[in-house]
C-alpha atoms as a PDB file:
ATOM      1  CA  UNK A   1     165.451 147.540 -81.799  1.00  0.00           C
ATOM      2  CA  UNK A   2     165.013 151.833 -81.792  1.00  0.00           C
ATOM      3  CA  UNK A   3     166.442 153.725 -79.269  1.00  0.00           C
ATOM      4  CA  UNK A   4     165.072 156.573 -77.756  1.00  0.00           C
ATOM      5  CA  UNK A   5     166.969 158.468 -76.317  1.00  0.00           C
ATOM      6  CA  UNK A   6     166.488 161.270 -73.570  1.00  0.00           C
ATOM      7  CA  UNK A   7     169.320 163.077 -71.451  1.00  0.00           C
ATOM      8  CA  UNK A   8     169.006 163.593 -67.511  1.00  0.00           C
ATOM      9  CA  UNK A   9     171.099 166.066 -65.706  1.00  0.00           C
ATOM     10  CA  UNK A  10     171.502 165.969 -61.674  1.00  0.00           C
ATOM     11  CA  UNK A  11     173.388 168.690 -60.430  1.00  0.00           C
ATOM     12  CA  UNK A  12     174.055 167.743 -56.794  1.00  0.00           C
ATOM     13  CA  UNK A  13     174.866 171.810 -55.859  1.00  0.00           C
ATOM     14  CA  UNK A  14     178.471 170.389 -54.543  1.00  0.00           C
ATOM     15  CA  UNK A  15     180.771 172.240 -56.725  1.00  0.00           C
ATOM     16  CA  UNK A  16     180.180 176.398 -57.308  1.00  0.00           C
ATOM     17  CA  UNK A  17     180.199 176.139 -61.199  1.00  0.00           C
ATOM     18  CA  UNK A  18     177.866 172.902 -61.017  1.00  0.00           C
ATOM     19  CA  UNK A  19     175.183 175.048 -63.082  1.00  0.00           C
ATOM     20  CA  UNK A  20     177.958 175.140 -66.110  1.00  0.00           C
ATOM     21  CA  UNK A  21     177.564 171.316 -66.279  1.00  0.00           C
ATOM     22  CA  UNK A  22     173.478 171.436 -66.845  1.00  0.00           C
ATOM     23  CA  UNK A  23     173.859 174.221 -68.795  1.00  0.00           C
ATOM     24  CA  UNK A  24     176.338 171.714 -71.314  1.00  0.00           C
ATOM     25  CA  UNK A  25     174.408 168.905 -71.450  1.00  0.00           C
ATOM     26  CA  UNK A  26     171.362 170.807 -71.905  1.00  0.00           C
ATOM     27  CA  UNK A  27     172.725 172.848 -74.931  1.00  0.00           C
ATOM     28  CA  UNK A  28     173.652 169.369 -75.991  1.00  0.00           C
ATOM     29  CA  UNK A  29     170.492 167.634 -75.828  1.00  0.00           C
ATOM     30  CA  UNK A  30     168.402 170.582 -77.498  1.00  0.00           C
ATOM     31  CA  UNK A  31     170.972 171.184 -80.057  1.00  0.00           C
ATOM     32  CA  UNK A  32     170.196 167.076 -81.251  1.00  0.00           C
ATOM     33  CA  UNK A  33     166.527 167.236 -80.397  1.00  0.00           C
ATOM     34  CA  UNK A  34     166.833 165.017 -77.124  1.00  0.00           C
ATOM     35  CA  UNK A  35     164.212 165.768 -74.029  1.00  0.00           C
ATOM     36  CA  UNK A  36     165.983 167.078 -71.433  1.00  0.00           C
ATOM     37  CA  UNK A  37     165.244 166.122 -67.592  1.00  0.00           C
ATOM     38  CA  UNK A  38     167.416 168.178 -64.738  1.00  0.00           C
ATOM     39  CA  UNK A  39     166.946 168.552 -61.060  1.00  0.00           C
ATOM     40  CA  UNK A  40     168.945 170.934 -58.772  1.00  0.00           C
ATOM     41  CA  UNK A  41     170.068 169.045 -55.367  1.00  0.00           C
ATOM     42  CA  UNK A  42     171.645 171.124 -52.351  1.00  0.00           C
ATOM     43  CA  UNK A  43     173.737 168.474 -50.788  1.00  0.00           C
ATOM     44  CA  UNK A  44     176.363 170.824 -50.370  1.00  0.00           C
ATOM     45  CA  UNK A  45     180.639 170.039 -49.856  1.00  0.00           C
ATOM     46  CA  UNK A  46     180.354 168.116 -47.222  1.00  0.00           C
ATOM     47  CA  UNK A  47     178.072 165.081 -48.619  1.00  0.00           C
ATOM     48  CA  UNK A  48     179.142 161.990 -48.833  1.00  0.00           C
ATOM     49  CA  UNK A  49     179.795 160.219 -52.280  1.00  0.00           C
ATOM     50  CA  UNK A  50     177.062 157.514 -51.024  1.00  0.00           C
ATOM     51  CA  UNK A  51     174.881 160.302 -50.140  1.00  0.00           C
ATOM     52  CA  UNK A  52     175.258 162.310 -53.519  1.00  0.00           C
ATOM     53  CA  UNK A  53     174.871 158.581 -55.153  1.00  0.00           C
ATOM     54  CA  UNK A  54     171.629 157.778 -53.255  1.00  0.00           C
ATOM     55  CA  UNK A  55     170.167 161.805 -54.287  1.00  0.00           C
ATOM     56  CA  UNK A  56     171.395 161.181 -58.133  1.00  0.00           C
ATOM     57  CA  UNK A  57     170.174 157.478 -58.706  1.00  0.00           C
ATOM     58  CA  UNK A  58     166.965 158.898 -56.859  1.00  0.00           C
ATOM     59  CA  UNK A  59     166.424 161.736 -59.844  1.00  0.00           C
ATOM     60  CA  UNK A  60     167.152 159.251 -62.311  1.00  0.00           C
ATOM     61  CA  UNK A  61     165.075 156.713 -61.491  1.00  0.00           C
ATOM     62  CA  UNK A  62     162.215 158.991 -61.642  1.00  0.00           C
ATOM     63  CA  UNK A  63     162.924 159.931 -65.067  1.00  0.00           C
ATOM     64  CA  UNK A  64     163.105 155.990 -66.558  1.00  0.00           C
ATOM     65  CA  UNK A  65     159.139 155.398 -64.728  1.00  0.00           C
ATOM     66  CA  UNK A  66     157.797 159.104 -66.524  1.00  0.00           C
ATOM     67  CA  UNK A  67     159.311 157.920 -69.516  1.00  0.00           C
ATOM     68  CA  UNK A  68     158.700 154.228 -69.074  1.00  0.00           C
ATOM     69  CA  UNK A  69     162.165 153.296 -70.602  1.00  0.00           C
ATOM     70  CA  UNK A  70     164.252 149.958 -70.336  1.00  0.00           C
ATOM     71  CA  UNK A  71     166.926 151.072 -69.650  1.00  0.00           C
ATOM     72  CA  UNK A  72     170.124 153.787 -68.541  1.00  0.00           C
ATOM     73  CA  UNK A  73     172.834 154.691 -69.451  1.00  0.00           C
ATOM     74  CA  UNK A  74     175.020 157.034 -67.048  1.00  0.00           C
ATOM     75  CA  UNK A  75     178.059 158.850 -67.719  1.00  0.00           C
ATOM     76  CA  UNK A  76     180.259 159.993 -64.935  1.00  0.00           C
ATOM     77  CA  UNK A  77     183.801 161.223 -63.558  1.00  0.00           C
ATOM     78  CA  UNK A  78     186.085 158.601 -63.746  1.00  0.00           C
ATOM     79  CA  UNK A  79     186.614 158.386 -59.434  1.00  0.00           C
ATOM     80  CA  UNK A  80     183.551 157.033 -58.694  1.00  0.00           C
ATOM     81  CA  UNK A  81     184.889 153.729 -58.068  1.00  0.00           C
ATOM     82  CA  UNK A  82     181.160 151.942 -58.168  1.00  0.00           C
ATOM     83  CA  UNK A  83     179.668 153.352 -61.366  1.00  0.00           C
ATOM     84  CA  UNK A  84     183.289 153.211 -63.062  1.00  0.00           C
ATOM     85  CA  UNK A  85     183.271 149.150 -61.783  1.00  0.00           C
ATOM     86  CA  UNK A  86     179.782 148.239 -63.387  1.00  0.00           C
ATOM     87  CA  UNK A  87     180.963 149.808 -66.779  1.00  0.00           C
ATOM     88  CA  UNK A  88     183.778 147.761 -66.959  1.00  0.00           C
ATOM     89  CA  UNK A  89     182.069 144.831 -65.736  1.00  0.00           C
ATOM     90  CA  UNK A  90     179.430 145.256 -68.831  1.00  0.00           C
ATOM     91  CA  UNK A  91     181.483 146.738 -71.076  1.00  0.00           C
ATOM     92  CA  UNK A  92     183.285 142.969 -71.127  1.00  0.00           C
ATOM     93  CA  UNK A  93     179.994 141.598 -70.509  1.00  0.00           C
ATOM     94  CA  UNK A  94     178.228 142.327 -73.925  1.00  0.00           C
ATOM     95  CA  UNK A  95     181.492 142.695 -75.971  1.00  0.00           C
END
């Protein structure tokens, strides 16, 4: 099996230095030849975690159909209780 691999960036416009986040894993993903997909939200402080979930699976989700992948992979702060659950979950799973 190849992988191909392309990086995705959702910056929900929560947090005031939220653009120094893209701006890392963008460097990253040009600097080892990745595409690189972003999207700027305006949710704003006050939005739920279910709300910034909904706006961020949303964005990504768009990016697997235009590139007609399999699969993704996410990476995310460790506090978000849901994503953090299904890692461990299939981290056992398929070790």
């Amino acid at each position: 099996m190849i992988w191909i691999l392309s990086f995705a960036h959702f910056d929900h416009g929560i947090r005031t230095d939220s653009a120094l986040d893209n701006e890392l894993v963008e460097n990253l993903a040009k600097k080892h030849g990745y595409k690189f997909y972003s999207k700027q939200g305006k949710l704003g402080a006050a939005t739920s975690e279910q709300k910034a979930r909904e706006a961020r699976y949303g964005f990504l989700n768009s990016v697997v159909s235009s590139e007609n992948a399999d699969g993704l992979i996410t990476a995310h702060h460790q506090d978000d209780l849901i994503e953090t659950s299904y890692y461990k979950y299939y981290s056992w799973y398929w070790s």
